[in-house]
Protein backbone atom coordinates (compact mmCIF):
# COMPACT_ATOMS: atom_id res chain seq x y z
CA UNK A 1 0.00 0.00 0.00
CA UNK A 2 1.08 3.29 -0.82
CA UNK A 3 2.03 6.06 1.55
CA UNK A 4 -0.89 8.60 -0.55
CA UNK A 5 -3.29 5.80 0.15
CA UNK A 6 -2.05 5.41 3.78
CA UNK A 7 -2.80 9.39 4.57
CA UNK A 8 -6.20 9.50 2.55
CA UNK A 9 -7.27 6.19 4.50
CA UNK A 10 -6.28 7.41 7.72
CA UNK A 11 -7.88 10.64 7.06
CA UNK A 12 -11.40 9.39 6.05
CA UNK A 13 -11.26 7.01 9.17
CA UNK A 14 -10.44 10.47 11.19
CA UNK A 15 -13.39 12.67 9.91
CA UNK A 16 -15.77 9.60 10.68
CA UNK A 17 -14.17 9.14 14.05
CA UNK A 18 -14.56 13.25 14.50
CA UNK A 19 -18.21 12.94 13.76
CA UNK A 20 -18.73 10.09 15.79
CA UNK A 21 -16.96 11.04 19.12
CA UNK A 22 -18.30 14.88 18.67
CA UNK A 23 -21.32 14.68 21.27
CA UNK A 24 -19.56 12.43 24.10
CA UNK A 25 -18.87 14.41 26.67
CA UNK A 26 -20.89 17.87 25.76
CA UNK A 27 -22.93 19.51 28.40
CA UNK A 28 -26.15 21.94 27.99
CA UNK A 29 -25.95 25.26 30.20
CA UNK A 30 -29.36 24.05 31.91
CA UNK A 31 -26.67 20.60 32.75
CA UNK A 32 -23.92 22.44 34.00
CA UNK A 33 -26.16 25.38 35.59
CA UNK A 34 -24.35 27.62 33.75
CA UNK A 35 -26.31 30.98 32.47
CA UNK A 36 -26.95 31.36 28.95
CA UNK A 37 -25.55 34.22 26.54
CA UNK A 38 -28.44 35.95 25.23
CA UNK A 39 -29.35 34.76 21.58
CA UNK A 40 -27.84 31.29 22.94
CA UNK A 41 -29.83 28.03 21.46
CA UNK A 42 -31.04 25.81 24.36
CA UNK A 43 -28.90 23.43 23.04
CA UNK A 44 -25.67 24.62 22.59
CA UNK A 45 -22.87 23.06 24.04
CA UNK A 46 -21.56 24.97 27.27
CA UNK A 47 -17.72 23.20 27.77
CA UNK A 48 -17.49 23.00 23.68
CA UNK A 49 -13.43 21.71 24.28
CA UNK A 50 -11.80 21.23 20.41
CA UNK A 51 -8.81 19.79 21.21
CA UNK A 52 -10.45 17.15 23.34
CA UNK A 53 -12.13 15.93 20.41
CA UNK A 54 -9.14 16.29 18.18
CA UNK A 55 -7.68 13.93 20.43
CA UNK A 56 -10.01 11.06 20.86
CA UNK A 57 -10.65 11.32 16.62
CA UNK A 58 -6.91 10.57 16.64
CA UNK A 59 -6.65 8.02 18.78
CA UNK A 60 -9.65 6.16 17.41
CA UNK A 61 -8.83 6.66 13.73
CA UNK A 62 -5.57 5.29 14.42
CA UNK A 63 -7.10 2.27 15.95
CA UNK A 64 -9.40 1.53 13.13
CA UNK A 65 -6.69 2.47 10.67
CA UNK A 66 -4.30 -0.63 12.27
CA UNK A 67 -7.45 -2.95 12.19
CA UNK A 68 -8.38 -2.03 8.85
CA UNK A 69 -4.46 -2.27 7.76
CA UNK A 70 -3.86 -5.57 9.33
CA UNK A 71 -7.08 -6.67 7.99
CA UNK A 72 -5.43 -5.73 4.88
CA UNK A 73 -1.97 -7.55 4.92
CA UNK A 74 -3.26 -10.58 6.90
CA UNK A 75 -7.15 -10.78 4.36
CA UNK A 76 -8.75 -11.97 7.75
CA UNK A 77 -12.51 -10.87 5.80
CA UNK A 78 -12.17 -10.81 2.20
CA UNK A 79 -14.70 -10.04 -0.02
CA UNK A 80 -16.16 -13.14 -0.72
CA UNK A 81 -16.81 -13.37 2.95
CA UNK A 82 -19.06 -10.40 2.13
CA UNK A 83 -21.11 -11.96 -0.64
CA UNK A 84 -24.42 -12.60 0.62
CA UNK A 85 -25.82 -13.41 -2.86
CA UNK A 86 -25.45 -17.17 -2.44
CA UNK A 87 -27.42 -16.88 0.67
CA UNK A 88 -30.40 -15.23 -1.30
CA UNK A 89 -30.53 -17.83 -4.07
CA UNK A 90 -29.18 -15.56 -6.53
């Protein structure tokens, strides 16, 4: 595998693990008893912290990025293993 492919792997692995660690962790004002800034959504995250999500993205899109890699070199699930059409008769 290439070093290009390597990055651009690793880096679509890190925007999905960005999205998916995003709300772990975030707090409401009403939560934290905080007051709200006026013109402030209900909603809105009150301890908002970038680099903590940064962080886990990086740490979990390395992990996946290993599995995915060794998965790769060692073809532990190939993709016959994913072809289900034999199972539907077709």
């Amino acid at each position: 595998m290439k070093l290009t492919s390597i990055i651009a792997i690793w880096a679509l692995f890190w925007v999905l693990s960005a999205f998916l660690v995003m709300p772990f962790g975030v707090r409401t004002s009403d939560e934290l008893g905080v007051t709200q800034v006026p013109g402030q959504a209900p909603s809105a995250p009150a301890n908002f912290n970038p680099r903590r999500i940064i962080l886990r993205a990086t740490v979990l899109s390395t992990v996946l990025f290993w599995l995915y890699y060794a998965n790769f070199v060692n073809h532990w699930i190939t993709i016959e293993d994913l072809d289900i059409a034999p199972l539907l008769g077709i």
